[in-house]
N, C-alpha and C. Protein backbone atom coordinates (compact mmCIF):
# COMPACT_ATOMS: atom_id res chain seq x y z
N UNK A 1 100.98 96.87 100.35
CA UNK A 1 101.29 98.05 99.58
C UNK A 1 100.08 98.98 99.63
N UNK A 2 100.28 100.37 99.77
CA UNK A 2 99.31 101.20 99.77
C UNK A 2 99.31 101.87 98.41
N UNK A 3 98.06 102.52 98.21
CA UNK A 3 98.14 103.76 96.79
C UNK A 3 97.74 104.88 97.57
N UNK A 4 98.44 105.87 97.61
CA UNK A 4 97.74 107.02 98.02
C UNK A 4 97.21 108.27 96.52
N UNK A 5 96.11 108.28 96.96
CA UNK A 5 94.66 109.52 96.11
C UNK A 5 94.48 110.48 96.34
N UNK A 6 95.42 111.66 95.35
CA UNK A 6 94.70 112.77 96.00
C UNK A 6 93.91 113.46 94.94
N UNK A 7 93.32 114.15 95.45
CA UNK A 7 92.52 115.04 94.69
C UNK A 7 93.36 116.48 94.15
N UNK A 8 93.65 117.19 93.06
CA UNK A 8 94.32 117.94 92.62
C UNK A 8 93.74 119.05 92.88
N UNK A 9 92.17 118.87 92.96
CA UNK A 9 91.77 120.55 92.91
C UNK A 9 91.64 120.83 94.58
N UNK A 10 91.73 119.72 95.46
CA UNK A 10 91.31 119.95 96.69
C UNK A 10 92.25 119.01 97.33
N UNK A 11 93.39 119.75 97.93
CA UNK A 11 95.01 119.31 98.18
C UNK A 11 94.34 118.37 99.39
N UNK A 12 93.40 118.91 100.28
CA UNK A 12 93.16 118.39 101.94
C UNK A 12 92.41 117.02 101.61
N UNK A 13 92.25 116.18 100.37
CA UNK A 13 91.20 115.35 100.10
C UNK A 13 92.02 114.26 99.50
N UNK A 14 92.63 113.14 100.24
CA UNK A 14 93.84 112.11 100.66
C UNK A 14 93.31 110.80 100.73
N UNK A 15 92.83 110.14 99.37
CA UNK A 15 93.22 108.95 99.88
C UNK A 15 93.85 107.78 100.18
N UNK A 16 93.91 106.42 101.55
CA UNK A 16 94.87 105.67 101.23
C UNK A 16 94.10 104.39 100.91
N UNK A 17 95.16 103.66 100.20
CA UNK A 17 93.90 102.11 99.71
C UNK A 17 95.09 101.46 99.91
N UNK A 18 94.79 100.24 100.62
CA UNK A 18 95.71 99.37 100.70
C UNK A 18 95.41 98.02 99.77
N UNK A 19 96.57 97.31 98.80
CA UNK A 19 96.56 96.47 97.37
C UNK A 19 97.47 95.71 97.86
N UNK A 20 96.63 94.21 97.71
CA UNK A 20 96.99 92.89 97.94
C UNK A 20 98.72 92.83 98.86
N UNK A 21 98.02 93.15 100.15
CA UNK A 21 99.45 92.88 100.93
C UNK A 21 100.62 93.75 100.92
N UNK A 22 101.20 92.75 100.67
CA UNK A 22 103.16 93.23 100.49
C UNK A 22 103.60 93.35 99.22
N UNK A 23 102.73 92.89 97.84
CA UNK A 23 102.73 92.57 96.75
C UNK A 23 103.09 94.20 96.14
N UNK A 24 104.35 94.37 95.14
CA UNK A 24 104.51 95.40 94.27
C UNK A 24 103.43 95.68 93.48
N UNK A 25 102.98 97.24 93.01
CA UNK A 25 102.10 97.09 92.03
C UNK A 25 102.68 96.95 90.57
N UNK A 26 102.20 96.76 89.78
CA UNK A 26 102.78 96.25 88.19
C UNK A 26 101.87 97.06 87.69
N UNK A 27 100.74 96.91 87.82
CA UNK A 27 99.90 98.01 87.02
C UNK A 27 98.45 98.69 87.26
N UNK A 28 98.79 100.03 86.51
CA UNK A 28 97.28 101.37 87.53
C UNK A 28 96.58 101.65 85.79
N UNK A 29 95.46 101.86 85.88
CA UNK A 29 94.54 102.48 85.32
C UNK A 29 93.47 102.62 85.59
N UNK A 30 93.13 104.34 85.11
CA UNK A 30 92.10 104.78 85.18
C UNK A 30 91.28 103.84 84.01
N UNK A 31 89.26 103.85 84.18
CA UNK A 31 88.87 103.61 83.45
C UNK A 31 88.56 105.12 82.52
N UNK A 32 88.28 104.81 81.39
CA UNK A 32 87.90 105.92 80.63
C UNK A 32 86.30 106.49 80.19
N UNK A 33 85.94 105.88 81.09
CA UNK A 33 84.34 106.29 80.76
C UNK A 33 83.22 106.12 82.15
N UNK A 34 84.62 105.53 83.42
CA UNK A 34 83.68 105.50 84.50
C UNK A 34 84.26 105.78 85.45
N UNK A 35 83.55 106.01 86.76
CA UNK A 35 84.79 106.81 87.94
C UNK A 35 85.75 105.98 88.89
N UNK A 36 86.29 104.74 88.03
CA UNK A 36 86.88 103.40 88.32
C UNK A 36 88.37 102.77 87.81
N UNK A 37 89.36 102.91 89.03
CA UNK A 37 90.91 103.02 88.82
C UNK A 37 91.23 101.29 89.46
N UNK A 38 91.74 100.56 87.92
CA UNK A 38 92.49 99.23 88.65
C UNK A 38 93.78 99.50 88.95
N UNK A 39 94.12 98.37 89.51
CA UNK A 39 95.20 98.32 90.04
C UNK A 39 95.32 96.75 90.04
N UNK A 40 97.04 96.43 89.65
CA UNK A 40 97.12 95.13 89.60
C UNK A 40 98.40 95.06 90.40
N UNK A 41 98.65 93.38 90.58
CA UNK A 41 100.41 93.51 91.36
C UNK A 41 101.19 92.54 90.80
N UNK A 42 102.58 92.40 91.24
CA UNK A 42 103.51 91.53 90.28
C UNK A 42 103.15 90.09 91.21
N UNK A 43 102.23 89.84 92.40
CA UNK A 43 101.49 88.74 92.54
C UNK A 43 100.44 88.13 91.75
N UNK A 44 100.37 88.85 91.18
CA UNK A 44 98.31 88.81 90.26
C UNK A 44 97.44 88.93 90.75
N UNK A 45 97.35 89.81 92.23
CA UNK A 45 96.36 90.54 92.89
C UNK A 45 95.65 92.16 91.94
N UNK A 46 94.21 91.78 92.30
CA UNK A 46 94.39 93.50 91.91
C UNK A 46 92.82 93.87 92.84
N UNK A 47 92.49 95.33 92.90
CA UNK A 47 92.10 95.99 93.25
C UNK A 47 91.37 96.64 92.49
N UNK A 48 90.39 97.46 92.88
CA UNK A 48 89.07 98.52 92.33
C UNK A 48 88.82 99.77 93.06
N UNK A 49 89.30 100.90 93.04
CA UNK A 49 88.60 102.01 93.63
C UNK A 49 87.48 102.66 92.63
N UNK A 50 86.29 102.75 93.49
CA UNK A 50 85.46 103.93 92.74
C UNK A 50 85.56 105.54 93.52
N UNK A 51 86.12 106.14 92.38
CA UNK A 51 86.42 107.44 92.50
C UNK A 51 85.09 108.36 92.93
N UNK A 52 84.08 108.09 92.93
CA UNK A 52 82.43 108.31 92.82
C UNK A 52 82.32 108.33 94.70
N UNK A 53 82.63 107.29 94.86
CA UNK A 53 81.95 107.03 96.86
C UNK A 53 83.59 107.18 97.55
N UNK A 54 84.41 107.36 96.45
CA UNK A 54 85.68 107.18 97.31
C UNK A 54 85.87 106.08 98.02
N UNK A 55 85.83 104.34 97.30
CA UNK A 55 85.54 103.21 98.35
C UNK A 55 86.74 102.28 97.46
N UNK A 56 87.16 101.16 97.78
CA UNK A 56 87.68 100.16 97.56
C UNK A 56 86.54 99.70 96.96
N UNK A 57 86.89 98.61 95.81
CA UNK A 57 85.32 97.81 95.12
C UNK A 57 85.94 96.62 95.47
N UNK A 58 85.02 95.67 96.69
CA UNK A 58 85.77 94.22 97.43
C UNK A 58 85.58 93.30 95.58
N UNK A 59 86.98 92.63 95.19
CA UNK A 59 86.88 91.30 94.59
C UNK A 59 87.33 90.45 95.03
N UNK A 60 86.88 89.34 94.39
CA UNK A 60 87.64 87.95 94.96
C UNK A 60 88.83 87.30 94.21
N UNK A 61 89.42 86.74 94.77
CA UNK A 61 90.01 85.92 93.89
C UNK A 61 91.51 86.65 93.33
N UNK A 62 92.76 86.11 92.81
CA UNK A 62 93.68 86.52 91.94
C UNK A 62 94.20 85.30 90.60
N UNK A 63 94.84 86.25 90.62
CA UNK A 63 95.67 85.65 88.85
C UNK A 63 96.61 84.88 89.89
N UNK A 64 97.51 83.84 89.05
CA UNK A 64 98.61 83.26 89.42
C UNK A 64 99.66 84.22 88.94
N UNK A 65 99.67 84.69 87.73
CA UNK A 65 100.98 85.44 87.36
C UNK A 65 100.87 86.94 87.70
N UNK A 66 101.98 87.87 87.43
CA UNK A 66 101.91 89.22 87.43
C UNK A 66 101.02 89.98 86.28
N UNK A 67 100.36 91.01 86.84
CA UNK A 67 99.59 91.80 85.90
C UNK A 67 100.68 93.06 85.78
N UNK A 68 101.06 92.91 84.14
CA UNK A 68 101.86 93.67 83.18
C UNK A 68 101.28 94.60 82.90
N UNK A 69 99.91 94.66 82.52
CA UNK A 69 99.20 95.66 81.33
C UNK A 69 97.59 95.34 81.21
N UNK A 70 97.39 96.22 80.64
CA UNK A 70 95.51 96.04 80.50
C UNK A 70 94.98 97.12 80.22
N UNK A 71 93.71 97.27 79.57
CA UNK A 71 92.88 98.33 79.49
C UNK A 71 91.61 98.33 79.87
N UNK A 72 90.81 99.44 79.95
CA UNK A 72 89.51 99.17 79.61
C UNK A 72 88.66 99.73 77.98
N UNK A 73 87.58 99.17 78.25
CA UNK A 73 86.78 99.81 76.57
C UNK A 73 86.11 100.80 76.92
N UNK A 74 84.99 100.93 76.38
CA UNK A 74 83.95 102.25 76.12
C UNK A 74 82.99 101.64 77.84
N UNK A 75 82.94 100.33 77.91
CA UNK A 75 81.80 100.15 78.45
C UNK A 75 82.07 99.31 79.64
N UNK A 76 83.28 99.55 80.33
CA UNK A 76 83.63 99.78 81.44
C UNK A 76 83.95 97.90 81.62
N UNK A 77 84.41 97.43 80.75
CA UNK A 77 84.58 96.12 80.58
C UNK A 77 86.68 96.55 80.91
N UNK A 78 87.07 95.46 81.63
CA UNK A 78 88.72 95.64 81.86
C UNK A 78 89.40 94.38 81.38
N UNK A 79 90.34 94.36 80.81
CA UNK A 79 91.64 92.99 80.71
C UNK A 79 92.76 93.26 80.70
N UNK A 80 92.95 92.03 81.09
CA UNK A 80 94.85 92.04 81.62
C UNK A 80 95.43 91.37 81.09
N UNK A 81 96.85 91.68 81.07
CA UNK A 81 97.68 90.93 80.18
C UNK A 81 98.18 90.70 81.54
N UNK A 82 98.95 89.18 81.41
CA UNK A 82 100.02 88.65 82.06
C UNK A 82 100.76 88.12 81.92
N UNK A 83 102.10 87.92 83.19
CA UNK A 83 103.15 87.14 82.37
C UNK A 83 103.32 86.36 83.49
């Protein structure tokens, strides 16, 4: 599955990120205090772009279940709910 990024103020500025495979996504958020968008899937894969270098952030590892929901706090800390 891909996410495609664009930039609103600058239409020509496209990006694509490709998220855990073939796996649906279940869930996107922005963080609120840093330049950092998760992304989770109904595998329990998820993903990190930093909006800052425009990069994928490599993690390891997944959930066994689907990621439903999650937030982040003030201090760039994230959790997920799953089912």
């Amino acid at each position: 599955m891909f996410v495609s990024l664009w930039n609103v103020f600058n239409n020509n500025n496209m990006v694509e990120m490709e998220v855990d495979g073939k796996s649906k996504i279940s869930f996107i958020r922005w963080a609120k205090t840093h330049p950092c968008l998760a992304i989770g899937t109904e595998k329990g894969g998820f993903a990190f772009y930093n909006k800052k270098n425009q990069k994928k952030i490599p993690t390891m590892g997944k959930h066994s279940k689907r990621i439903i929901s999650g937030d982040w706090n003030k201090e760039g800390l994230l959790s997920f709910i799953l089912n």
